[in-house]
C-alpha atoms as a PDB file:
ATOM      1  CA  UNK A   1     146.646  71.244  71.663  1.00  0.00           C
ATOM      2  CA  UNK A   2     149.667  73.669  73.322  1.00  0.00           C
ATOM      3  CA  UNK A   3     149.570  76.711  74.320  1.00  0.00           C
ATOM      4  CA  UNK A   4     152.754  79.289  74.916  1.00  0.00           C
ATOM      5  CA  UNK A   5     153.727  80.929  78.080  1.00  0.00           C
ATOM      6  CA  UNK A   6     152.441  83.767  76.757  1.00  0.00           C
ATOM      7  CA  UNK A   7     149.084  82.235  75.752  1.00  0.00           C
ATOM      8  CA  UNK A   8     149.074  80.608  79.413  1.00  0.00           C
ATOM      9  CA  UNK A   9     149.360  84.204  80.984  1.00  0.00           C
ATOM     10  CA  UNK A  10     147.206  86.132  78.997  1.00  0.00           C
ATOM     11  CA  UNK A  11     144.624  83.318  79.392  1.00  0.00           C
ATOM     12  CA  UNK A  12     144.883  83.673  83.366  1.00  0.00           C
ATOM     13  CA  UNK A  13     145.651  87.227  83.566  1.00  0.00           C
ATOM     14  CA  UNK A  14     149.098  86.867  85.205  1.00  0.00           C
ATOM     15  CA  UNK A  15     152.627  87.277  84.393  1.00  0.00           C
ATOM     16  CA  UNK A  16     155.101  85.271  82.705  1.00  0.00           C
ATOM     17  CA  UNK A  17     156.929  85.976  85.882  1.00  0.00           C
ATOM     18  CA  UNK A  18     154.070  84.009  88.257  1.00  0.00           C
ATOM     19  CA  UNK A  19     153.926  81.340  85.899  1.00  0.00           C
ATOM     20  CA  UNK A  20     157.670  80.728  86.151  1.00  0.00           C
ATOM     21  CA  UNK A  21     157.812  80.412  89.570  1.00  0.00           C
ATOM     22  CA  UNK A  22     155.019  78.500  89.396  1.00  0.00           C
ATOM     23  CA  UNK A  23     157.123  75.936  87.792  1.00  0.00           C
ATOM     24  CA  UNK A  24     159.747  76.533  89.821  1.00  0.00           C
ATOM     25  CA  UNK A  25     157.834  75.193  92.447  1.00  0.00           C
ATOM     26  CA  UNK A  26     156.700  72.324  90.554  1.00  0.00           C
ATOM     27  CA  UNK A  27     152.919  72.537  90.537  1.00  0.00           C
ATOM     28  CA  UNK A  28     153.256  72.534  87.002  1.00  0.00           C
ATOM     29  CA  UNK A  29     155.855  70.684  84.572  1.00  0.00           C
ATOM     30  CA  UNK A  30     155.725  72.352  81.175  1.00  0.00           C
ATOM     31  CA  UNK A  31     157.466  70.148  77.907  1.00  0.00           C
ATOM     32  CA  UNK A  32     160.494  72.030  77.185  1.00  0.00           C
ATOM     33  CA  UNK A  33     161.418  72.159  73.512  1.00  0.00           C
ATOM     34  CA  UNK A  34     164.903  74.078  73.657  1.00  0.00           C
ATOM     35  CA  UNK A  35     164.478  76.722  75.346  1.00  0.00           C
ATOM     36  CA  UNK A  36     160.809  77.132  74.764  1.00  0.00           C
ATOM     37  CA  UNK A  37     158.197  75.848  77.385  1.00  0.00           C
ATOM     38  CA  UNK A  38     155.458  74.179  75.746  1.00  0.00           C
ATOM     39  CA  UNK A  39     152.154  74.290  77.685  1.00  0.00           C
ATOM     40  CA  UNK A  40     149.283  71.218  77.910  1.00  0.00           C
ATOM     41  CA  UNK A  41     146.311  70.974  78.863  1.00  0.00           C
ATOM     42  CA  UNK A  42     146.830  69.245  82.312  1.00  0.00           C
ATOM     43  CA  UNK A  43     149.419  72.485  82.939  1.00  0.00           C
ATOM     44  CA  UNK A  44     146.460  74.598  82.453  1.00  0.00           C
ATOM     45  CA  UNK A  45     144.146  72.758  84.598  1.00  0.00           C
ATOM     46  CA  UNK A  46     146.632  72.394  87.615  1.00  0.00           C
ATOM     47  CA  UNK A  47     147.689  76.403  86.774  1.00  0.00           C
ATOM     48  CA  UNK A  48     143.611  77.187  87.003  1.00  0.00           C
ATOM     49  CA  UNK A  49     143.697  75.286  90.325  1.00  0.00           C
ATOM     50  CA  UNK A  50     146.717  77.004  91.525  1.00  0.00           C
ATOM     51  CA  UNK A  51     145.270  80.229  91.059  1.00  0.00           C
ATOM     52  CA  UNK A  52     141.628  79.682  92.590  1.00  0.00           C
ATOM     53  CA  UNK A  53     143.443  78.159  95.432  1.00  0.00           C
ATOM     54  CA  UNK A  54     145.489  81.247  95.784  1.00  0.00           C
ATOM     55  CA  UNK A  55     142.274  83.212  95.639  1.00  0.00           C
ATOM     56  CA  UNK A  56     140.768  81.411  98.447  1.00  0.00           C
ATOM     57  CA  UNK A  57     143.971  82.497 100.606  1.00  0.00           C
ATOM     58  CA  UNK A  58     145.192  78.570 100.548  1.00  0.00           C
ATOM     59  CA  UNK A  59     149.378  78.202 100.564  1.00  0.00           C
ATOM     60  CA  UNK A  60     150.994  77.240  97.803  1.00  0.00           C
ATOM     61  CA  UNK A  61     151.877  73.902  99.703  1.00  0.00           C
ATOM     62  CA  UNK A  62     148.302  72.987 100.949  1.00  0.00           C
ATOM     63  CA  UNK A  63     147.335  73.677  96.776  1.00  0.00           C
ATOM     64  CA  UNK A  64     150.458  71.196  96.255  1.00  0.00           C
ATOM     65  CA  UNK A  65     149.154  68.681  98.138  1.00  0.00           C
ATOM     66  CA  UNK A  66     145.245  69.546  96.933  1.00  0.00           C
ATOM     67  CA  UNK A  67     146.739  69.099  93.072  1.00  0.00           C
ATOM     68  CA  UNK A  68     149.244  66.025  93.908  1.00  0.00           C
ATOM     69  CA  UNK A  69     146.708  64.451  95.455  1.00  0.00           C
ATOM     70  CA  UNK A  70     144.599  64.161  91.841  1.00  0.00           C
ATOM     71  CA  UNK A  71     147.517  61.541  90.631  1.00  0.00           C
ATOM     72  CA  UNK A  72     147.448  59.615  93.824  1.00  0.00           C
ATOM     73  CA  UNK A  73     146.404  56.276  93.604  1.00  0.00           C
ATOM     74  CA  UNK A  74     142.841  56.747  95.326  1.00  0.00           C
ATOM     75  CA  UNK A  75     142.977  59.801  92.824  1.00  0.00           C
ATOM     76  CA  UNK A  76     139.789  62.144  92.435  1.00  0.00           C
ATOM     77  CA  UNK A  77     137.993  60.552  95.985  1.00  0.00           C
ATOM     78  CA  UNK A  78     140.852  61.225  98.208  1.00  0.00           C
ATOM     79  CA  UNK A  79     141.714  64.711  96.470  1.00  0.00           C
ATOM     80  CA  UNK A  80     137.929  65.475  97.247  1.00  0.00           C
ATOM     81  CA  UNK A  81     138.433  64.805 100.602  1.00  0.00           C
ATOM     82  CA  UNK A  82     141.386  66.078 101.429  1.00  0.00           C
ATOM     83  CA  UNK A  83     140.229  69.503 100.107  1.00  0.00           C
ATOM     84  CA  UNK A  84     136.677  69.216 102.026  1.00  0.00           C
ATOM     85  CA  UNK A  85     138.775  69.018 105.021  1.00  0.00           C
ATOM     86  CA  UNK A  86     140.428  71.821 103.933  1.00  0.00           C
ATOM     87  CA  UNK A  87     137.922  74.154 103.382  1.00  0.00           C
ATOM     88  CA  UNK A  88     135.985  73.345 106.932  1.00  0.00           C
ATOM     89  CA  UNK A  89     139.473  75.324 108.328  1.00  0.00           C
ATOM     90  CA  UNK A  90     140.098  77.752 105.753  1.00  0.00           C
ATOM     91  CA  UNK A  91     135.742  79.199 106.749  1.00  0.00           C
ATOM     92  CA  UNK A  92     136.354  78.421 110.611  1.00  0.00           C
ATOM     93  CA  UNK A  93     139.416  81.023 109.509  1.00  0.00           C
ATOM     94  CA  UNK A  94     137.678  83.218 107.762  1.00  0.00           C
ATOM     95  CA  UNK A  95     134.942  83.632 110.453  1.00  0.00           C
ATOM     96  CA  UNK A  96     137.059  84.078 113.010  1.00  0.00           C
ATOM     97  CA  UNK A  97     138.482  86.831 111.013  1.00  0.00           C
ATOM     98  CA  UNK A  98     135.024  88.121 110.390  1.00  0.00           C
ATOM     99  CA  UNK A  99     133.903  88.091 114.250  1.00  0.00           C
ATOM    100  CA  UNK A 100     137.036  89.947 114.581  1.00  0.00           C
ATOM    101  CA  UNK A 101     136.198  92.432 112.173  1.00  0.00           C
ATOM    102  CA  UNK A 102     132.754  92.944 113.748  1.00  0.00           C
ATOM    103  CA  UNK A 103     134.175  93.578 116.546  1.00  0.00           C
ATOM    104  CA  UNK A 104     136.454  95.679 115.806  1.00  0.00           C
ATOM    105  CA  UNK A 105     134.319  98.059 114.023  1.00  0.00           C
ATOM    106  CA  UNK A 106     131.709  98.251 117.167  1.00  0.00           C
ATOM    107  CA  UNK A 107     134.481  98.987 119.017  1.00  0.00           C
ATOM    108  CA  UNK A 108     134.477 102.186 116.747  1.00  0.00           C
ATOM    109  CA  UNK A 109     131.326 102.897 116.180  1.00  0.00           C
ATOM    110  CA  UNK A 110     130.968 103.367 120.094  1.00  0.00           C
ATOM    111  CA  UNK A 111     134.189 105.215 120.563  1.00  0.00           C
ATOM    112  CA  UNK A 112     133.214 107.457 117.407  1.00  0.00           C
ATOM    113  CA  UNK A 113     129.805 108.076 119.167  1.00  0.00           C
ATOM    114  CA  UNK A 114     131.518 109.128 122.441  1.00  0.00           C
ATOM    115  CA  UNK A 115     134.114 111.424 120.586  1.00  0.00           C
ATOM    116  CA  UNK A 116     130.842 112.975 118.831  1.00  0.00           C
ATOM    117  CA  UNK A 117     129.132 113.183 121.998  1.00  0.00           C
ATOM    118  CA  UNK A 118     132.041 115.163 123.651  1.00  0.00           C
ATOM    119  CA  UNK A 119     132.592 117.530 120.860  1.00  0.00           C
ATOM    120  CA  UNK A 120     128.552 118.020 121.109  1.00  0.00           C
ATOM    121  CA  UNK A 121     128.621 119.106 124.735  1.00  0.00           C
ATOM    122  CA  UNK A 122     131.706 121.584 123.928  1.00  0.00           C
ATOM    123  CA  UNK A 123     129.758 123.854 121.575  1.00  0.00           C
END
């Protein structure tokens, strides 16, 4: 079975556009047939992976190496691995971010309380 670029992008809910430069990049290798790109299923799998790693805020090279990693000769273990390793960073990130955040907003909250405070006292 082959799919279209069109099919492809409708499927995933992107543009043509992305899914050009998506080969353009080479995480995925559509069969050309003239000038028509001719989509399979392993270019929808690695385009599904390319996308959930995008929405997990991974860069396009770290899904590279995620996705190469698949074909490598220790395959599906080492891929596992590899991406295990990566996700351990991508949550101490995220956290970090999060703690941040917290912060950030109790910051606020206290500096909103004295500006409410003040105005209180001037009426």
């Amino acid at each position: 079975m082959t799919w279209t670029i069109a099919e492809v992008a409708d499927e995933f809910g992107v543009t043509h556009r992305t899914v050009r430069h998506y080969e353009d990049l080479g995480l995925i290798s559509p069969e050309r047939r003239g000038t028509t790109r001719v989509y399979h299923r392993r270019d929808r799998t690695r385009l599904g992976l390319v996308l959930r790693g995008k929405r997990l805020g991974f860069p396009l090279e770290e899904i590279r190496t995620i996705i190469d990693l698949y074909d490598a000769p220790r395959g599906r273990r080492s891929q596992l691995e590899y991406v295990l390793a990566q996700i351990d960073e991508r949550r101490a990130d995220l956290e970090q971010r999060r703690r941040d955040l917290e912060a950030a907003l109790a910051e606020l909250d206290g500096f909103e309380r004295r500006c409410r405070e003040d105005l209180g006292r001037m009426r």
